[in-house]
Protein backbone atom coordinates (compact mmCIF):
# COMPACT_ATOMS: atom_id res chain seq x y z
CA UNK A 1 96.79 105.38 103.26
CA UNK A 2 95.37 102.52 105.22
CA UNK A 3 92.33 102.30 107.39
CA UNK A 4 91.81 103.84 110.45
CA UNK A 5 90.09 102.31 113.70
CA UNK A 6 86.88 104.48 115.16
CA UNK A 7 84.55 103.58 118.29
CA UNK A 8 93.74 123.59 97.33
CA UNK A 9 94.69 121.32 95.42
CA UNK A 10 95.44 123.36 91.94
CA UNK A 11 93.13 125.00 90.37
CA UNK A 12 95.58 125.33 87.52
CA UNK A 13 96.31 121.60 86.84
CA UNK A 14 92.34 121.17 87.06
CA UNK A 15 91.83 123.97 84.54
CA UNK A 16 94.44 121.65 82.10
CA UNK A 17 92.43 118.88 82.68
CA UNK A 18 89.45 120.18 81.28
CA UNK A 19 91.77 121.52 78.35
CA UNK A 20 92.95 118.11 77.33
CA UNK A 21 89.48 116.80 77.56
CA UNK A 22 88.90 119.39 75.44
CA UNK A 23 91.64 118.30 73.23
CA UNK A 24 90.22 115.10 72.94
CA UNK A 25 86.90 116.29 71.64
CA UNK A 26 86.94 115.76 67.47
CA UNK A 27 85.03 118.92 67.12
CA UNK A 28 87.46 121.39 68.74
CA UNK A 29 90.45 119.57 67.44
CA UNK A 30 89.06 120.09 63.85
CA UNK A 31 89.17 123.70 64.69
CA UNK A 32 93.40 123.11 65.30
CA UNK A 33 94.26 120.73 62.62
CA UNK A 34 93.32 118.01 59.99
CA UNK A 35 91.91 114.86 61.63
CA UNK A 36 93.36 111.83 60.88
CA UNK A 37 91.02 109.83 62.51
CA UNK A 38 89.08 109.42 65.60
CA UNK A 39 87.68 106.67 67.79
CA UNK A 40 85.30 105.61 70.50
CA UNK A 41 86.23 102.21 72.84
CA UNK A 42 85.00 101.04 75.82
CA UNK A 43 87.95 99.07 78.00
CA UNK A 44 88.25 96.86 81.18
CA UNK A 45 90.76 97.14 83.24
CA UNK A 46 92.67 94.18 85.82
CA UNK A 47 93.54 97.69 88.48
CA UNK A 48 95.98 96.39 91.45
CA UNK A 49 97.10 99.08 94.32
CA UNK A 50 99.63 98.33 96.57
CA UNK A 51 101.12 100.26 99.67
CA UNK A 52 104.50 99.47 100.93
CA UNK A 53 106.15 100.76 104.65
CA UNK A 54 109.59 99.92 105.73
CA UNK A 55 109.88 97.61 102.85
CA UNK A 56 107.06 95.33 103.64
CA UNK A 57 104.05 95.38 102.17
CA UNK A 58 100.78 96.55 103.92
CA UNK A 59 97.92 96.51 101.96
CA UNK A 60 96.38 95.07 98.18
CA UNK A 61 94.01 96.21 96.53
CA UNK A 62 92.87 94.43 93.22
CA UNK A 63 89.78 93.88 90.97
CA UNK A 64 88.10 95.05 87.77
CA UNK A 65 87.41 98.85 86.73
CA UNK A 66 85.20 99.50 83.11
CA UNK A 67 85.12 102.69 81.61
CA UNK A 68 84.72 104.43 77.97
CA UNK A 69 87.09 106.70 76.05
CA UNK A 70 88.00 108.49 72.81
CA UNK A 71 91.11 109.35 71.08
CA UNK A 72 91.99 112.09 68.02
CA UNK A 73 95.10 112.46 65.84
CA UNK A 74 95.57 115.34 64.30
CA UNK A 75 97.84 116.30 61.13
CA UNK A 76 99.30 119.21 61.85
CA UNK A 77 101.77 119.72 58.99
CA UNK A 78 102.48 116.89 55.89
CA UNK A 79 101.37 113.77 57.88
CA UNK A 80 104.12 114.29 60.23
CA UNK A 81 103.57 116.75 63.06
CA UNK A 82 101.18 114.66 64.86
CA UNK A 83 98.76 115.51 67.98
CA UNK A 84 97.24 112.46 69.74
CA UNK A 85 94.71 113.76 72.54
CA UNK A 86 92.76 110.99 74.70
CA UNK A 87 90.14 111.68 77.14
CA UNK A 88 89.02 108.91 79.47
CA UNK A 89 86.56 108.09 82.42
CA UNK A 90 86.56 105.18 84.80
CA UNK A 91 85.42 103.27 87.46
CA UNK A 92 84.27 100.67 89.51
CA UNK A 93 84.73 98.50 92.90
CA UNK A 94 87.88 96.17 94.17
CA UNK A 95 88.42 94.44 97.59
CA UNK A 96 90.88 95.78 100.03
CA UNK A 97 93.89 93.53 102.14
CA UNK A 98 95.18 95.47 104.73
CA UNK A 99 95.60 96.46 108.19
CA UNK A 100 94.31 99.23 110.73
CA UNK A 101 96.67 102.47 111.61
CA UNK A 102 99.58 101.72 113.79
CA UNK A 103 98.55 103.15 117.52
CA UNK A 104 99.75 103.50 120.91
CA UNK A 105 97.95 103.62 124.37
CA UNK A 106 98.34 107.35 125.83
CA UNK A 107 100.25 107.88 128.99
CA UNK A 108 100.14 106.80 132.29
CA UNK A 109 100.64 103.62 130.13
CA UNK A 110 104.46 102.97 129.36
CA UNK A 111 105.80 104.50 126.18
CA UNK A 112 105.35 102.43 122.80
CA UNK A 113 102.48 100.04 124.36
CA UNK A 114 100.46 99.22 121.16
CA UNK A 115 96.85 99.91 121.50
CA UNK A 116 94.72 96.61 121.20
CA UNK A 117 92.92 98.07 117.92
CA UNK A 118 96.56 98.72 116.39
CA UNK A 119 97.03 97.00 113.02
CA UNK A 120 94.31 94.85 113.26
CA UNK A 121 93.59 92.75 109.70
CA UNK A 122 90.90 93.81 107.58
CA UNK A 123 88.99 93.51 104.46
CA UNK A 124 86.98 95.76 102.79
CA UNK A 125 85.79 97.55 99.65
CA UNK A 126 87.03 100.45 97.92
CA UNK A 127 85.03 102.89 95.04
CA UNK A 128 87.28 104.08 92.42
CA UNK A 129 85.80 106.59 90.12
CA UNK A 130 88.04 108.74 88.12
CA UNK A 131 88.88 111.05 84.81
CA UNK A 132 92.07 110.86 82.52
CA UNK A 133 93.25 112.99 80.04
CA UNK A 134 96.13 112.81 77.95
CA UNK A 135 97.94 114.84 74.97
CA UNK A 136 101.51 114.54 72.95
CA UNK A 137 103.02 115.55 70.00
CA UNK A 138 105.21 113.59 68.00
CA UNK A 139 107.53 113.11 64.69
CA UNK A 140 106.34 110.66 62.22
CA UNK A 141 108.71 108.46 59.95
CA UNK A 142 107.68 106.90 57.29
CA UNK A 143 108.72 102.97 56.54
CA UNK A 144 108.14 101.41 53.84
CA UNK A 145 105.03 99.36 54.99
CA UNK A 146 104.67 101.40 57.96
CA UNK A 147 105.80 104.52 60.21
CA UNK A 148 108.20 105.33 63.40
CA UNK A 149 107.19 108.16 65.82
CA UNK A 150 108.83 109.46 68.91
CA UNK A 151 106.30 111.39 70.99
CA UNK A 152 106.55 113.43 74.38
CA UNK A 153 103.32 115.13 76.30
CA UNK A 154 101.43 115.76 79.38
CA UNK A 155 98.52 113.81 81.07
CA UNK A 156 96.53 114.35 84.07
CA UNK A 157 94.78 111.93 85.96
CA UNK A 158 91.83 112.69 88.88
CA UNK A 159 90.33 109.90 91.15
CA UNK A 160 88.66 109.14 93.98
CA UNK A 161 89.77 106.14 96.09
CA UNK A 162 86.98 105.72 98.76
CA UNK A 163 87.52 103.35 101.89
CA UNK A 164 84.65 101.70 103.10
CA UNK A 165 83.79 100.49 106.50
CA UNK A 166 84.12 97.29 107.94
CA UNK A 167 84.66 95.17 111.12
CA UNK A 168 87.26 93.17 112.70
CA UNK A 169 88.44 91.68 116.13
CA UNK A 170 91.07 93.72 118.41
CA UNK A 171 94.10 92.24 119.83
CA UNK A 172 91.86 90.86 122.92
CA UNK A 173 88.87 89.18 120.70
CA UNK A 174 86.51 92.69 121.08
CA UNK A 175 84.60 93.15 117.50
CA UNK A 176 85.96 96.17 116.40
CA UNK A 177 84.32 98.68 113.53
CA UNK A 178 86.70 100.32 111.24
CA UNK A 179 85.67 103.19 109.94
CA UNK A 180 86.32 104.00 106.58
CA UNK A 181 87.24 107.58 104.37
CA UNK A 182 87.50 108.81 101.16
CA UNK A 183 90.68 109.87 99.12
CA UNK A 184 90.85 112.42 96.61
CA UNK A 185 93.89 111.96 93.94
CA UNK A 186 95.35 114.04 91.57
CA UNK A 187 98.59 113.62 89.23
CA UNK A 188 99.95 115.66 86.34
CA UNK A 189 102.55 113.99 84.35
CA UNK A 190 104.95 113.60 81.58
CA UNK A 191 104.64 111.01 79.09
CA UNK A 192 107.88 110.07 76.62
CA UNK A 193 107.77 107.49 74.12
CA UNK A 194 107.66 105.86 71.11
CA UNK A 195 104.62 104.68 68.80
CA UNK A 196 105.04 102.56 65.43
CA UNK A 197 102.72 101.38 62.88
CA UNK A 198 102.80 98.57 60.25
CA UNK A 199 100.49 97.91 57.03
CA UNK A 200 99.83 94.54 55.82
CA UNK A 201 98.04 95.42 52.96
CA UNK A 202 93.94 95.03 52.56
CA UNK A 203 92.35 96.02 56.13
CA UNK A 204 94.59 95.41 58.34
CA UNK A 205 97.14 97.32 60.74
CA UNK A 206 99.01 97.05 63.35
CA UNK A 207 99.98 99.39 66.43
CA UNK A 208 102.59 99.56 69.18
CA UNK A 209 102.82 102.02 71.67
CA UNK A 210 105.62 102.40 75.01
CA UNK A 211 107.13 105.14 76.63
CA UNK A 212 107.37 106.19 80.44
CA UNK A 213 106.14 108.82 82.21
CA UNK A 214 107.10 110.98 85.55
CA UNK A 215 105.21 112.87 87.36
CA UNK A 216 105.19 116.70 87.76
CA UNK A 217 102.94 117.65 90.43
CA UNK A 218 101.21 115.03 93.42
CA UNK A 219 98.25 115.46 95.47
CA UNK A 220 96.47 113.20 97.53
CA UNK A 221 93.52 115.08 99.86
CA UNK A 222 92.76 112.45 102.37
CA UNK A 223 89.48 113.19 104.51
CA UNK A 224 90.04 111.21 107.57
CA UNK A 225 87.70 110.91 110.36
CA UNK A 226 88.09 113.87 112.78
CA UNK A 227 90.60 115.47 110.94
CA UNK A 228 88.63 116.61 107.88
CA UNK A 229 91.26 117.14 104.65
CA UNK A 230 94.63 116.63 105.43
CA UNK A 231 96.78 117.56 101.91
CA UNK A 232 99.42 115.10 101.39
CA UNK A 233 101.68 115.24 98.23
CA UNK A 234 102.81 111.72 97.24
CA UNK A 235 106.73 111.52 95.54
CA UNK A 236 107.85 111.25 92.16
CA UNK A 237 108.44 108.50 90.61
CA UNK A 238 109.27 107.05 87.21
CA UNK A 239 106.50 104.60 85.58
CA UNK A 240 105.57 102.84 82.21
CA UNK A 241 102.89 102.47 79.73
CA UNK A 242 102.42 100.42 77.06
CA UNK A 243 99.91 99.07 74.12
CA UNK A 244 99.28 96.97 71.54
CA UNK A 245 96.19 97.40 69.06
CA UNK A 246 95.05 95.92 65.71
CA UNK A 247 92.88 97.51 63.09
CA UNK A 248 90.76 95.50 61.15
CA UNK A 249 88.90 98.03 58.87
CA UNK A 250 86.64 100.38 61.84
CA UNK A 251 87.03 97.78 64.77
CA UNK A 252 90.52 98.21 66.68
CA UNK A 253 90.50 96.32 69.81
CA UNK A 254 93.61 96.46 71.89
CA UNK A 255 95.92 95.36 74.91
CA UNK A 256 97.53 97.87 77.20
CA UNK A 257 99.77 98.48 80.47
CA UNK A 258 99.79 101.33 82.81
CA UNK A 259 101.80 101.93 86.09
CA UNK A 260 101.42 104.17 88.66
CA UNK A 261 104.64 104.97 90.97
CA UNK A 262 105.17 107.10 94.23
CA UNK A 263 107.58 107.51 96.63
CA UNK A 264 106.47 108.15 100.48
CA UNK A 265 105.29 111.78 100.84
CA UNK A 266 106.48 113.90 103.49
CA UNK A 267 104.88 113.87 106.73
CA UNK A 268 102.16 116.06 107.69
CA UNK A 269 101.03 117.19 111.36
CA UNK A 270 96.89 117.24 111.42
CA UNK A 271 94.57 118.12 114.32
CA UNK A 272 92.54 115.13 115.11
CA UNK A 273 89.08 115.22 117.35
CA UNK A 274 89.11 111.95 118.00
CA UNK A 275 92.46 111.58 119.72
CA UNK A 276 92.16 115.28 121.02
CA UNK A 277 95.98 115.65 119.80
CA UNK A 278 97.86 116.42 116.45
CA UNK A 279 99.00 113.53 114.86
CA UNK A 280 101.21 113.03 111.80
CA UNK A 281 100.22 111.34 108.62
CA UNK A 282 101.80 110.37 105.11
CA UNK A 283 101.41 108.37 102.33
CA UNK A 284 103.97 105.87 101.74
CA UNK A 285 105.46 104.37 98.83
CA UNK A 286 102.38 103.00 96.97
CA UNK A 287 102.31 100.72 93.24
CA UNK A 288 99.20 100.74 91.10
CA UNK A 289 99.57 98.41 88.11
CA UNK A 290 96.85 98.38 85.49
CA UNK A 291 96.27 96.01 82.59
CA UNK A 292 93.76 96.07 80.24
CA UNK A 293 91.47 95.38 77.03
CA UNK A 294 89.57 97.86 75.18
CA UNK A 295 87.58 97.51 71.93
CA UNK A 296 88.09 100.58 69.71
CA UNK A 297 85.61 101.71 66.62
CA UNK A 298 87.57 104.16 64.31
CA UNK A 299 85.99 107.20 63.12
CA UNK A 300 87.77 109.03 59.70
C-alpha cells in the first residue's frame, strides 16, 4: 500500500510460528533427535520492495536490514532423515519512492476530477522489524565426497512495514503533509528444494541450497488513518530462495537470495472518518527481493 494524504489475523499460524522457533532452539530439538550440528550468524541484508498497479510501477523501497539467527539439523534416522529448523529476527530502516493515494474531488465537482493532493511524489522512511521461522525435512544421499538432499517444509514470516510521515507540494504548489501508517504482515509458506554438500578434505566444505516456495495463507492488516485495521489478504504467488555457504572448521559465512511474490488482493470496502464515506482498498501486486551475507559459527 502507498501513502495516504491527511490535512484476526490467525491465531493458528501465530501459534506455528512460535513452534518453529521452537524448533529452532538446540535444546528442544535434542529432545526430538540427534543433533548434527548447530549454529549462530548474524547477516545483512540488501531488502528491495516494490509495488506494481496496472503494470507500472508505483513505489521502491530499498536499503539495508541486520539481524541474527540460528539453525539445527537433526538426524532423525541413519544420517538420512534430516530436520533443518531456522529461527530468525530482523530489522532496520530503508527510504521510500512513491506517490500519494489516487483521489477525486467530491460532487458538485464533475465526475473523475483528480483532487490536487492526488498522487503527489514523495519520499520517506519506512521501519521494518520482523520474525522468521522456518522447518523441512529432507532425504540425504550420500556421494562420494559429498551428499544430495531433496527437502520440502513450511516457514512463516511476521513483519511490520511502518510508513512514516512526510511532506510534499500539491498539484497547485500548497506544501502538503502526508501522513504516514503502519502495516502489519504475515505469510505462511511452503518451501521445496534441494540442498547439496561437498568435502574437500581437511576443514573445509562446501554448501548449496535452492528451492521455491508458495505461499499458503496472506495477511496484510493495514492501519490507515481514520479507518483503523482494514484486513487485506495479498495473492499467491510462486518465489525463490537460494544460498551458498562455506565451512572452514567453526566459521561458515555465506551468500543467500530470498523473494517475496504477491498477486493484487481483493478489494476491500472500509469506513473512513476522514472522507466521511466507505472507500475501497487493496494491495496490489508487490516484489520484495532480498540478498544477503551472513557469518555463521557452527556449534557440534
Amino acid at each position: 500500500m502507498h501513502l495516504t494524504n491527511m490535512g484476526s489475523s490467525m491465531k493458528g499460524v501465530r501459534l506455528l510460528a512460535v513452534l518453529l522457533v521452537l524448533a529452532a532452539s538446540p535444546v528442544f530439538a535434542g529432545q526430538t533427535g540427534q543433533v548434527e550440528e548447530w549454529a549462530l550468524y548474524p547477516f545483512v541484508q540488501y531488502f528491495t520492495w516494490e509495488e506494481f498497479r496496472d503494470g507500472a510501477r508505483i513505489l521502491k523501497e530499498k536499503g539495508l536490514l541486520v539481524g541474527a539467527g540460528g539453525t539445527v539439523r537433526l538426524d532423525l534416522y541413519d544420517r538420512q532423515l534430516m530436520l533443518k529448523a531456522k529461527g530468525e529476527l530482523f530489522g532496520g530502516n530503508v527510504g521510500y519512492d512513491g506517490h500519494t493515494q489516487q483521489s477525486f474531488l467530491p460532487p458538485p465537482n464533475p465526475p473523475n476530477t483528480p483532487d490536487p493532493t492526488s498522487e503527489r511524489p514523495v519520499k520517506t522512511d519506512v521501519i521494518y522489524f520482523g520474525i522468521k521461522a522456518e522447518t523441512d525435512m529432507g532425504w540425504r544421499f550420500p556421494l562420494a565426497h559429498g551428499s544430495f538432499e531433496p527437502f520440502a517444509g513450511l516457514g512463516y514470516r511476521w513483519w511490520l512495514r511502518s510508513l512514516q510521515e512526510s511532506t510534499t507540494l500539491d498539484a497547485n504548489g500548497v506544501p502538503l503533509q502526508v501522513g504516514g501508517y503502519p502495516e502489519y504482515w504475515q505469510s505462511l509458506y511452503a518451501r521445496l528444494g534441494t540442498r547439496a554438500g561437498w568435502s574437500f578434505g581437511g576443514d573445509l566444505t562446501l554448501f548449496a541450497e535452492a528451492g521455491m516456495k508458495y505461499p499458503l495463507y496472506n495477511e496484510n492488516l493495514a492501519d490507515f488513518p481514520g479507518t483503523g485495521r482494514v484486513a487485506i489478504k495479498p495473492g499467491q504467488a510462486w518465489s525463490a530462495f537460494a544460498e551458498i555457504s562455506a565451512t572452514h572448521k567453526k566459521f561458515r559465512p555465506s551468500i543467500f537470495y530470498e523473494g517475496f511474490r504477491f498477486s493484487p488482493s481483493p478489494t476491500v470496502r472500509a469506513f473512513s472518518t476522514i472522507e466521511n464515506s466507505f472507500i475501497l482498498v487493496n494491495q496490489p501486486k508487490s516484489d520484495s527481493d532480498i540478498f544477503g551475507i551472513n557469518l555463521g559459527w557452527v556449534f557440534d
